[in-house]
Protein backbone atom coordinates (compact mmCIF):
# COMPACT_ATOMS: atom_id res chain seq x y z
CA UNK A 1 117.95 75.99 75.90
CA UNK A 2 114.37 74.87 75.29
CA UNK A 3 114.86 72.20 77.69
CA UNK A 4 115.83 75.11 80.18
CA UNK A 5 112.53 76.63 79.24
CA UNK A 6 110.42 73.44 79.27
CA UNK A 7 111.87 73.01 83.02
CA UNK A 8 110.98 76.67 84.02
CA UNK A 9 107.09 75.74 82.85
CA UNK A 10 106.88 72.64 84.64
CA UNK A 11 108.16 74.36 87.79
CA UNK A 12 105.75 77.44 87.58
CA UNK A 13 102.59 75.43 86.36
CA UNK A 14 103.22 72.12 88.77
CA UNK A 15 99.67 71.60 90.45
CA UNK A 16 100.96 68.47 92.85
CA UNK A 17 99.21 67.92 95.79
CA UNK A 18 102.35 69.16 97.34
CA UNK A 19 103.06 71.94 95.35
CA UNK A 20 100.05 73.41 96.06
CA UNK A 21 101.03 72.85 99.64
CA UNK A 22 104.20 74.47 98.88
CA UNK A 23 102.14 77.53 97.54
CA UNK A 24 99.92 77.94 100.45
CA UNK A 25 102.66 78.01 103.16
CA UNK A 26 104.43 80.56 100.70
CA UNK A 27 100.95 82.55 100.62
CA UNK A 28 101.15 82.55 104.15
CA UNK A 29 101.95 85.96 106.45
CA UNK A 30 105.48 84.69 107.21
CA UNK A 31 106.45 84.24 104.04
CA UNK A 32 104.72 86.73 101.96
CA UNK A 33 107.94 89.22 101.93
CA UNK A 34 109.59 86.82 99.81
CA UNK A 35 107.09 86.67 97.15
CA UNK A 36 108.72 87.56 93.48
CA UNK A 37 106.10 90.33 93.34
CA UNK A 38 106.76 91.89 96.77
CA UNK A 39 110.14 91.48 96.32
CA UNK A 40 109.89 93.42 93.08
CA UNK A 41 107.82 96.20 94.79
CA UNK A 42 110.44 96.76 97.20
CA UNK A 43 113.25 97.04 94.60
CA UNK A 44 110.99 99.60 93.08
CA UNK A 45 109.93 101.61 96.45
CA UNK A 46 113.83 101.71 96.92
CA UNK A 47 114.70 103.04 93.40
CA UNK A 48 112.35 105.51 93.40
CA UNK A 49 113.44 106.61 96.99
CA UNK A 50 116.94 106.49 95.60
CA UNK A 51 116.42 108.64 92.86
CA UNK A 52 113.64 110.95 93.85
CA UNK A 53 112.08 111.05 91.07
CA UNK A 54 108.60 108.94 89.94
CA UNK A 55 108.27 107.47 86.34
CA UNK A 56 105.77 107.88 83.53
CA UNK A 57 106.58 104.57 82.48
CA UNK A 58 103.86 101.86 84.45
CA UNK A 59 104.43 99.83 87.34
CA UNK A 60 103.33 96.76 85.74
CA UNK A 61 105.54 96.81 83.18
CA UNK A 62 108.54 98.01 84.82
CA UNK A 63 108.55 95.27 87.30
CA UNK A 64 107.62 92.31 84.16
CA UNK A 65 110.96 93.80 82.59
CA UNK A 66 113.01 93.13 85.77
CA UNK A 67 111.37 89.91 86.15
CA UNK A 68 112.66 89.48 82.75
CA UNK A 69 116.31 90.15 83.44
CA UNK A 70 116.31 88.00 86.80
CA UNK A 71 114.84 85.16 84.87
CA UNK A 72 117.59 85.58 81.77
CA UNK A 73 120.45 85.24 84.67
CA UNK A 74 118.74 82.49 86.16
CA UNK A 75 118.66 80.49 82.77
CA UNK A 76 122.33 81.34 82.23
CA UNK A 77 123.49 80.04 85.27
CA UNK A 78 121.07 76.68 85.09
CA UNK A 79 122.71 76.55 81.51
CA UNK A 80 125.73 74.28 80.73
CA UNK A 81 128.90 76.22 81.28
CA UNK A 82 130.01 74.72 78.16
CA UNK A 83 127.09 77.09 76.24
CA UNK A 84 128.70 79.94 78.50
CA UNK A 85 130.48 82.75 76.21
CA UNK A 86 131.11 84.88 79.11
CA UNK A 87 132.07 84.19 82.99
CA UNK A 88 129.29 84.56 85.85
CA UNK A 89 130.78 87.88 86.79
CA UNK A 90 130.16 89.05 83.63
CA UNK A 91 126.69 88.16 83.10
CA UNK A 92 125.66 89.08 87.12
CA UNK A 93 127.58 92.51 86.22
CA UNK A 94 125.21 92.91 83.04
CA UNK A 95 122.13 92.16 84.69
CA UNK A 96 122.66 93.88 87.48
CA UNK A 97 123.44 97.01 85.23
CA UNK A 98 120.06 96.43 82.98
CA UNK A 99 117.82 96.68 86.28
CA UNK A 100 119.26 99.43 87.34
CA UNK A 101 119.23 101.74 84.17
CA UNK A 102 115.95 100.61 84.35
CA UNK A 103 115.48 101.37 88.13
CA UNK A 104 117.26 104.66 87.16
CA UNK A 105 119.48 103.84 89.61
CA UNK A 106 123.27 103.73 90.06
CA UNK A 107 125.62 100.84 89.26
CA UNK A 108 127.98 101.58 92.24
CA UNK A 109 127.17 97.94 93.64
CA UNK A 110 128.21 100.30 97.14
């Protein structure tokens, strides 16, 4: 697992001459949408929509905790599936479940 972890750091802090090339295309207009943070915001504009009601609890936070739970599914499934102790289903059902109790959302994936 701390290779996992090693990788994740190399990919986030890479400062290549195309990486950074990578970053300002990504930083562009066209792209911006897709930006973890925006993409976050969203989720969060839509929860609140969903559930009518705004939270004491901050912004920051609430979206570092979601980016928290995204991140823990993404190391499971880069993980061997030898290491697994539950199926993909399982663990997408889990996480999916965690953001939205903490969306305040409803699990009905319809």
């Amino acid at each position: 697992e701390k290779t996992y972890l090693l990788k994740m750091v190399n990919i986030v802090t890479d400062r290549s001459p195309i990486s950074r090339q990578v970053e300002a295309i990504m930083k562009s207009a066209a792209y911006s949408i897709y930006m973890p943070e925006n993409i976050l915001d969203y989720l969060l504009e839509c929860a609140q929509k969903e559930t009518g009601q705004t939270d004491s609890t901050p912004t920051a936070y609430t979206k570092l905790n979601v980016a928290a739970k995204l991140l823990a599914y993404t190391m499971f499934s880069l993980s061997p599936k030898e290491q697994w102790d539950c199926g993909p289903e399982v663990m997408y059902r889990l996480v999916r479940d965690s953001i939205c109790d903490e969306l305040g959302c409803s699990h009905d994936p319809e």
